[in-house]
PDB file of N, CA and C in Angstrom:
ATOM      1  N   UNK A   1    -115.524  -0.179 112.807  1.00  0.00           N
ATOM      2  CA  UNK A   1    -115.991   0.531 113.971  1.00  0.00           C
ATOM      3  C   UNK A   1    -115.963  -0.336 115.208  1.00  0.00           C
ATOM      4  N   UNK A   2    -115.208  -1.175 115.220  1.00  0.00           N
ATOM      5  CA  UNK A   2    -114.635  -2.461 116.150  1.00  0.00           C
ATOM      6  C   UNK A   2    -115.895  -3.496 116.871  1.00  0.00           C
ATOM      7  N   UNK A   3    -116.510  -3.133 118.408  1.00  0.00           N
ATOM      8  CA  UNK A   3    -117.699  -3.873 118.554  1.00  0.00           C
ATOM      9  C   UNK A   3    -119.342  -3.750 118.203  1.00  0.00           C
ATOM     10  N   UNK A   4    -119.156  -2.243 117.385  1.00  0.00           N
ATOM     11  CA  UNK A   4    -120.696  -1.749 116.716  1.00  0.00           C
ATOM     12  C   UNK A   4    -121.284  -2.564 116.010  1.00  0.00           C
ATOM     13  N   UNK A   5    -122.548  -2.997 116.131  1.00  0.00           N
ATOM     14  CA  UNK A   5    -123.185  -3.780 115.351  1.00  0.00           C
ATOM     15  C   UNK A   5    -123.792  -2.629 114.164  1.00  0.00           C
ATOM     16  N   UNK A   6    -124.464  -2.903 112.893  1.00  0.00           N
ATOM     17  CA  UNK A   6    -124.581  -1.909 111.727  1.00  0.00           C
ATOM     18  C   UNK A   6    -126.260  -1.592 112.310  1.00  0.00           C
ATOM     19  N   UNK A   7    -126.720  -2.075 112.907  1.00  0.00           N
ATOM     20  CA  UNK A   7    -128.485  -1.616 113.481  1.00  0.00           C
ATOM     21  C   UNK A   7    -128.457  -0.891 114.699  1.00  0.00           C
ATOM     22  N   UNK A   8    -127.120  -1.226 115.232  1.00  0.00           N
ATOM     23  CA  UNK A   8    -127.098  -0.173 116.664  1.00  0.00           C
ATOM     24  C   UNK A   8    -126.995   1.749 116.475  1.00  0.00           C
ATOM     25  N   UNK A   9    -127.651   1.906 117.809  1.00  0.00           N
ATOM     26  CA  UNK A   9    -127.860   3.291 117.580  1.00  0.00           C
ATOM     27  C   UNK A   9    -127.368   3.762 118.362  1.00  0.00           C
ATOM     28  N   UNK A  10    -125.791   4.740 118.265  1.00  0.00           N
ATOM     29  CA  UNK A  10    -124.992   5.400 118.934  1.00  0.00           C
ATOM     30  C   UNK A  10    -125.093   6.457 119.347  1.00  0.00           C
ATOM     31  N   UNK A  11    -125.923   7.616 120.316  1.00  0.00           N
ATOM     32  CA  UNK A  11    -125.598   8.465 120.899  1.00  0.00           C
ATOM     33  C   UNK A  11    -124.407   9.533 120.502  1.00  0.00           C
ATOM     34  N   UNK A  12    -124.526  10.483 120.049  1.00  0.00           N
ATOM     35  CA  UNK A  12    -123.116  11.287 120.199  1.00  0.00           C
ATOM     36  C   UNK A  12    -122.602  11.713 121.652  1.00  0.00           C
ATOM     37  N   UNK A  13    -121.407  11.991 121.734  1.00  0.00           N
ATOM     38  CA  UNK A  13    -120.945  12.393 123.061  1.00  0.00           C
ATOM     39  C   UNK A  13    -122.271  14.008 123.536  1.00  0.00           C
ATOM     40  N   UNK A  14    -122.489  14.681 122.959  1.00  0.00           N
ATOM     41  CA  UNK A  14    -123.080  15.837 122.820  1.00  0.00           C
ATOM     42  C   UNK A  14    -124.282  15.799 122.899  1.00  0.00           C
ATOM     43  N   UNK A  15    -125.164  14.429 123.070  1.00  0.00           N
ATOM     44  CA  UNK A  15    -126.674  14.223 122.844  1.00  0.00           C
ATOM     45  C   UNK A  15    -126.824  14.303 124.115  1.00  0.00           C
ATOM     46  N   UNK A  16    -128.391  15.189 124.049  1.00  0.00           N
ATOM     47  CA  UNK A  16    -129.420  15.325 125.168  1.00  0.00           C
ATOM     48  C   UNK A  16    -130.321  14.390 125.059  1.00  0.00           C
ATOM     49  N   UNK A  17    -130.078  13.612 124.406  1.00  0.00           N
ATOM     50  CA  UNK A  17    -131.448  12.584 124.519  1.00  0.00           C
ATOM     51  C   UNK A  17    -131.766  12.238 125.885  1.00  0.00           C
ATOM     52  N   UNK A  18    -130.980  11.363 126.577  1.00  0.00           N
ATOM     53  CA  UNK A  18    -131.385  11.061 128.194  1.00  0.00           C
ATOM     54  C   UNK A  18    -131.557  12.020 129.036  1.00  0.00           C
ATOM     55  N   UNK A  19    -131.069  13.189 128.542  1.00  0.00           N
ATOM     56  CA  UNK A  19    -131.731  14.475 129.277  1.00  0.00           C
ATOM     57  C   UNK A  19    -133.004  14.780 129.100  1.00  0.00           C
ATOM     58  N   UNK A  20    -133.561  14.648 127.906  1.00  0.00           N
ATOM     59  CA  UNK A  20    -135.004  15.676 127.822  1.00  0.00           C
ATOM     60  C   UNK A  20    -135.937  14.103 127.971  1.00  0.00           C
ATOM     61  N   UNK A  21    -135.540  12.855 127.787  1.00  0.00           N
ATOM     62  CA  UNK A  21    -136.382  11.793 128.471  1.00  0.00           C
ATOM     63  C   UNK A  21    -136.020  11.453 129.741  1.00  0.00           C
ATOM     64  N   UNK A  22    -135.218  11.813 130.623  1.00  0.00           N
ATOM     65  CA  UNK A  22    -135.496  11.480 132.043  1.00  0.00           C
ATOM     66  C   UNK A  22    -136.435  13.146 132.450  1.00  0.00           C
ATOM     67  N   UNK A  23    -136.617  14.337 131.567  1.00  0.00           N
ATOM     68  CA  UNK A  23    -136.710  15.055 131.989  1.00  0.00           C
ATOM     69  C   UNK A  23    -138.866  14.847 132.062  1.00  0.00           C
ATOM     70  N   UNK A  24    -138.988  13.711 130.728  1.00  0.00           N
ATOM     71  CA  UNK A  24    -140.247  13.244 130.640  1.00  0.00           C
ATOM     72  C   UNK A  24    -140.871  12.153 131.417  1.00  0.00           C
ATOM     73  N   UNK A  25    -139.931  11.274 131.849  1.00  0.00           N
ATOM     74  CA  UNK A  25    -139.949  10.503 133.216  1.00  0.00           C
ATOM     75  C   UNK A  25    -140.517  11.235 134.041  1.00  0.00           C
ATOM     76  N   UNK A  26    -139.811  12.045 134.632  1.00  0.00           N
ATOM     77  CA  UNK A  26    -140.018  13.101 135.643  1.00  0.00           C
ATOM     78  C   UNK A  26    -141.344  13.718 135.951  1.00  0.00           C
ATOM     79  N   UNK A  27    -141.513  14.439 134.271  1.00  0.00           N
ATOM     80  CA  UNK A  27    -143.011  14.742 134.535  1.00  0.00           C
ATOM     81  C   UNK A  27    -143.723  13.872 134.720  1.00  0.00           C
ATOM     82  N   UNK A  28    -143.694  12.612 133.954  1.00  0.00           N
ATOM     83  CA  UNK A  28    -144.985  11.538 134.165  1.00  0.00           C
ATOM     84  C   UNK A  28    -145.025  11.376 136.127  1.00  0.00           C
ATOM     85  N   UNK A  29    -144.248  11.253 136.269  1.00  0.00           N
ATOM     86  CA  UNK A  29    -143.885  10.854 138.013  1.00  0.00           C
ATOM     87  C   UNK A  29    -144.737  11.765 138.580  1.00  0.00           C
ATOM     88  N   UNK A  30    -144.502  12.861 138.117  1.00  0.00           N
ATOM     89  CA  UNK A  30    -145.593  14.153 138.622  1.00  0.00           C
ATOM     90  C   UNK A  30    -147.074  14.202 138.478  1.00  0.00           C
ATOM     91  N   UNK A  31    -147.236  13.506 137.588  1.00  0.00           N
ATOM     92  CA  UNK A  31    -148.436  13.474 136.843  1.00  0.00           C
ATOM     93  C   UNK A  31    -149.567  12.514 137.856  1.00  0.00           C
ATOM     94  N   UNK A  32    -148.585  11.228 137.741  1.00  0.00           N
ATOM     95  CA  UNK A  32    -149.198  10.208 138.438  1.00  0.00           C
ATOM     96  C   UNK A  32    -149.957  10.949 140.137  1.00  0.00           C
ATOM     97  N   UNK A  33    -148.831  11.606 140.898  1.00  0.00           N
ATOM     98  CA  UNK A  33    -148.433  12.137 142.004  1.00  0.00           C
ATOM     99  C   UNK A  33    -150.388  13.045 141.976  1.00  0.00           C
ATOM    100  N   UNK A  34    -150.426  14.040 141.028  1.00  0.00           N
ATOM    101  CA  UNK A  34    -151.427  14.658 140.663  1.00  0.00           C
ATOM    102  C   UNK A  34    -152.688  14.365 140.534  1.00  0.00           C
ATOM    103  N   UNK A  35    -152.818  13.274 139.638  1.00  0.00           N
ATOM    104  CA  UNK A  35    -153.886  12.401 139.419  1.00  0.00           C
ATOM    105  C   UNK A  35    -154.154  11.723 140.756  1.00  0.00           C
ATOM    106  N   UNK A  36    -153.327  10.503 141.285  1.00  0.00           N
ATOM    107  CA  UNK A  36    -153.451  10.416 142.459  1.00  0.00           C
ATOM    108  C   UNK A  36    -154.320  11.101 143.670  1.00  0.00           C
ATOM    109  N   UNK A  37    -154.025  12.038 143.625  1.00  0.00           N
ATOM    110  CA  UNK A  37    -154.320  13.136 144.606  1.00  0.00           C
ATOM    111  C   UNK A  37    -156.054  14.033 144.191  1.00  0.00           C
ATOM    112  N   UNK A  38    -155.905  14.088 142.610  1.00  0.00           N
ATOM    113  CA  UNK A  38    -157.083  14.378 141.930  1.00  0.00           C
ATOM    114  C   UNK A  38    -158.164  13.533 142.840  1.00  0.00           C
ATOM    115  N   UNK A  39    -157.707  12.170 142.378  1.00  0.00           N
ATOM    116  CA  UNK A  39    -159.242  11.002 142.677  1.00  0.00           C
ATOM    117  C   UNK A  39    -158.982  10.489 143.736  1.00  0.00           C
ATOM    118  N   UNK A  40    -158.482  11.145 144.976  1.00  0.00           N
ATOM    119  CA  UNK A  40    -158.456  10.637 146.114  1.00  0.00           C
ATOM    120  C   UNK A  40    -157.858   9.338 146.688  1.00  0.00           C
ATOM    121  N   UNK A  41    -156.946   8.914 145.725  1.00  0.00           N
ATOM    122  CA  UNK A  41    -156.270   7.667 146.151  1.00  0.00           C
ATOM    123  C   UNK A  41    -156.916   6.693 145.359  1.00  0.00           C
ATOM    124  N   UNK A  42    -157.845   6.856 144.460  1.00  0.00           N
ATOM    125  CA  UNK A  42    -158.536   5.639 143.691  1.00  0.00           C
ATOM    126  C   UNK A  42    -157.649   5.601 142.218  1.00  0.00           C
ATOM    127  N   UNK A  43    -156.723   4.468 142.554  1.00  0.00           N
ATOM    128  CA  UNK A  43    -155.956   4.158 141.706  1.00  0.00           C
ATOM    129  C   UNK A  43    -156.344   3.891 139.799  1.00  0.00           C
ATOM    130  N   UNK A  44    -157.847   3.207 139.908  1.00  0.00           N
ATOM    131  CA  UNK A  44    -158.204   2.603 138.644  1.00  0.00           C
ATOM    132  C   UNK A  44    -158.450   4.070 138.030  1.00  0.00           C
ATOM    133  N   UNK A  45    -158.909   5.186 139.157  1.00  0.00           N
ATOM    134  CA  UNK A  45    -159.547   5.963 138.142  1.00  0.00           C
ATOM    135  C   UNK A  45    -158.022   7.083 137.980  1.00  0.00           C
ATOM    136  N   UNK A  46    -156.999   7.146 138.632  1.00  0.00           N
ATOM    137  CA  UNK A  46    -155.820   7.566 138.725  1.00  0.00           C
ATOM    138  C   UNK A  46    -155.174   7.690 136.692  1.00  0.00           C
ATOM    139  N   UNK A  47    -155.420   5.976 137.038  1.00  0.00           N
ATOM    140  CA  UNK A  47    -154.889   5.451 135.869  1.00  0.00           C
ATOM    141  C   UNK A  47    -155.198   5.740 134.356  1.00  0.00           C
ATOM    142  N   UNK A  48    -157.046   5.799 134.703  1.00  0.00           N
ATOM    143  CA  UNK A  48    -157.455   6.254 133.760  1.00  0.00           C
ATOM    144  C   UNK A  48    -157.507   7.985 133.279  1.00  0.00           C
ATOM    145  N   UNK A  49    -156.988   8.481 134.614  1.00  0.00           N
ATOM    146  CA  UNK A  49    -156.750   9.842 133.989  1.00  0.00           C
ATOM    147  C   UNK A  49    -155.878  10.179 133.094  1.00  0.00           C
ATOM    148  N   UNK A  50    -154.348   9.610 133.856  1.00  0.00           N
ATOM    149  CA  UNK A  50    -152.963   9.495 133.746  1.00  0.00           C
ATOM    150  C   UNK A  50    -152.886   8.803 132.047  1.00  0.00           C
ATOM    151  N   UNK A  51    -153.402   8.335 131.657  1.00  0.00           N
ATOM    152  CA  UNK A  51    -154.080   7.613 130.001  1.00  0.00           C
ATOM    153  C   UNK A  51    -154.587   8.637 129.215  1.00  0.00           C
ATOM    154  N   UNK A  52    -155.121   9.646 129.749  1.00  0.00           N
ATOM    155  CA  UNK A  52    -156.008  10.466 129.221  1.00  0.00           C
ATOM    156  C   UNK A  52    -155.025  11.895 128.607  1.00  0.00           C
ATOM    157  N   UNK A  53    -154.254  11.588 129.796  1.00  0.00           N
ATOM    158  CA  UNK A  53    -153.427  13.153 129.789  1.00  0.00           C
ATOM    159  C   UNK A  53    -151.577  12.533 129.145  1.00  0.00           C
ATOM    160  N   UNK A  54    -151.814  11.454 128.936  1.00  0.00           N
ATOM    161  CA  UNK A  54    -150.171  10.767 128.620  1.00  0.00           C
ATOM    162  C   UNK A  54    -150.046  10.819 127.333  1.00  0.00           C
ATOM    163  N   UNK A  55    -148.569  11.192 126.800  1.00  0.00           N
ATOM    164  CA  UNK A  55    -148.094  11.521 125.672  1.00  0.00           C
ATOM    165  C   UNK A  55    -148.989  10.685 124.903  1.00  0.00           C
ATOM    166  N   UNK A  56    -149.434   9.588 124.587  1.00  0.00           N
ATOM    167  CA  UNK A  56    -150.175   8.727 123.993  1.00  0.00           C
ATOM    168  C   UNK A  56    -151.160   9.593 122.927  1.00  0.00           C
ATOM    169  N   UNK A  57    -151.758  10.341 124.236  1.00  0.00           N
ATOM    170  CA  UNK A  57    -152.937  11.575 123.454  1.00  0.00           C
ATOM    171  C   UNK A  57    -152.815  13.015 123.206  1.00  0.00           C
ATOM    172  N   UNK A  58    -151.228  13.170 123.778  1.00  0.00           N
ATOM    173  CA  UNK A  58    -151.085  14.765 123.547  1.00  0.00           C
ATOM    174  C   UNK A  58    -149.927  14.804 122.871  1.00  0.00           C
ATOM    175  N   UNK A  59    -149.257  15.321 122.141  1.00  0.00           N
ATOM    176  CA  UNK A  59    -148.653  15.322 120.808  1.00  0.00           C
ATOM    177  C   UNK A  59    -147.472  16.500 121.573  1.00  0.00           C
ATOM    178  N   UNK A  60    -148.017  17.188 122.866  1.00  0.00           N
ATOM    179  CA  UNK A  60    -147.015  17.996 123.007  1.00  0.00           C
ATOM    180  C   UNK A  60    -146.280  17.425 124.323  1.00  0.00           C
ATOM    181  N   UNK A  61    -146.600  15.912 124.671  1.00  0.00           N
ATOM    182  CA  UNK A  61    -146.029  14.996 125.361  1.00  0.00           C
ATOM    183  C   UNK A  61    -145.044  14.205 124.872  1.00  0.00           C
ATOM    184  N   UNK A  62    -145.233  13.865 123.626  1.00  0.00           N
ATOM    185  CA  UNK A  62    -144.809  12.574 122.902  1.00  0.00           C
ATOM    186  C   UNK A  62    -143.281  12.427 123.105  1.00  0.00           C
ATOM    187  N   UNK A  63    -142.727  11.427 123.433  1.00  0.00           N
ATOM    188  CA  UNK A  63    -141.802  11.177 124.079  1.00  0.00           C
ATOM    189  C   UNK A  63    -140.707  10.915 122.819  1.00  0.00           C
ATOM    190  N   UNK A  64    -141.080  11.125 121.422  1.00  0.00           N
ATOM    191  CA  UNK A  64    -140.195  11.049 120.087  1.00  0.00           C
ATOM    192  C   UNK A  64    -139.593  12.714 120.071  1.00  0.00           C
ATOM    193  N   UNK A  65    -140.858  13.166 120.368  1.00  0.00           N
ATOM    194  CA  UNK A  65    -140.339  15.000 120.496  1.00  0.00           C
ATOM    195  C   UNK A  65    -139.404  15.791 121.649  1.00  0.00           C
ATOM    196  N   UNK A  66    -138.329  15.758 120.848  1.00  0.00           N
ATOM    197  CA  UNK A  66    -137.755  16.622 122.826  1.00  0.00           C
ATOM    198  C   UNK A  66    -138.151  17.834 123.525  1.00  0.00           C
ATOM    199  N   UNK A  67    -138.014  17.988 124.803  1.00  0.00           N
ATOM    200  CA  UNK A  67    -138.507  18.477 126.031  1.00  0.00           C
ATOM    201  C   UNK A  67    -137.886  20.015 125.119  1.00  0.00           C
ATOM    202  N   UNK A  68    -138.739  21.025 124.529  1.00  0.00           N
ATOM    203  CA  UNK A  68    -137.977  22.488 124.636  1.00  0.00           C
ATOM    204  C   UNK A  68    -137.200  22.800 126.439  1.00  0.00           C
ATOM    205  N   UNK A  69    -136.483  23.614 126.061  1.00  0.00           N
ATOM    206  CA  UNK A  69    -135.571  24.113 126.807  1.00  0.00           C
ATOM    207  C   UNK A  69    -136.512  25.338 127.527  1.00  0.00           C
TER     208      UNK A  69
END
């Protein structure tokens, strides 16, 4: 398979993967934007929202699962 290493992980031409994770990028970006705006510009507590509500704790975030269509 010429320069493939046997642990590397190849993409098919046909994969959405970088689609439905830039599409989770995206939301987080939003999120932050939200929270932000929630606590008035108070970043620590921004953060701690943005923690609260991040794939970490919601299962219908999780960034292993792709974005339904």
């Amino acid at each position: 398979m010429g320069d493939q290493r046997d642990d590397e992980v190849v993409e098919p031409s046909n994969s959405t993967v970088n689609d439905w994770l830039g599409q989770k990028v995206s939301d987080d970006e939003a999120m932050i934007d939200e929270v932000l705006e929630e606590t008035g510009g108070d970043v620590a507590a921004a953060e701690r929202a943005f923690d609260q509500r991040s794939a970490n704790n919601d299962p219908e975030r999780d960034i292993a699962r792709p974005k339904p269509s």
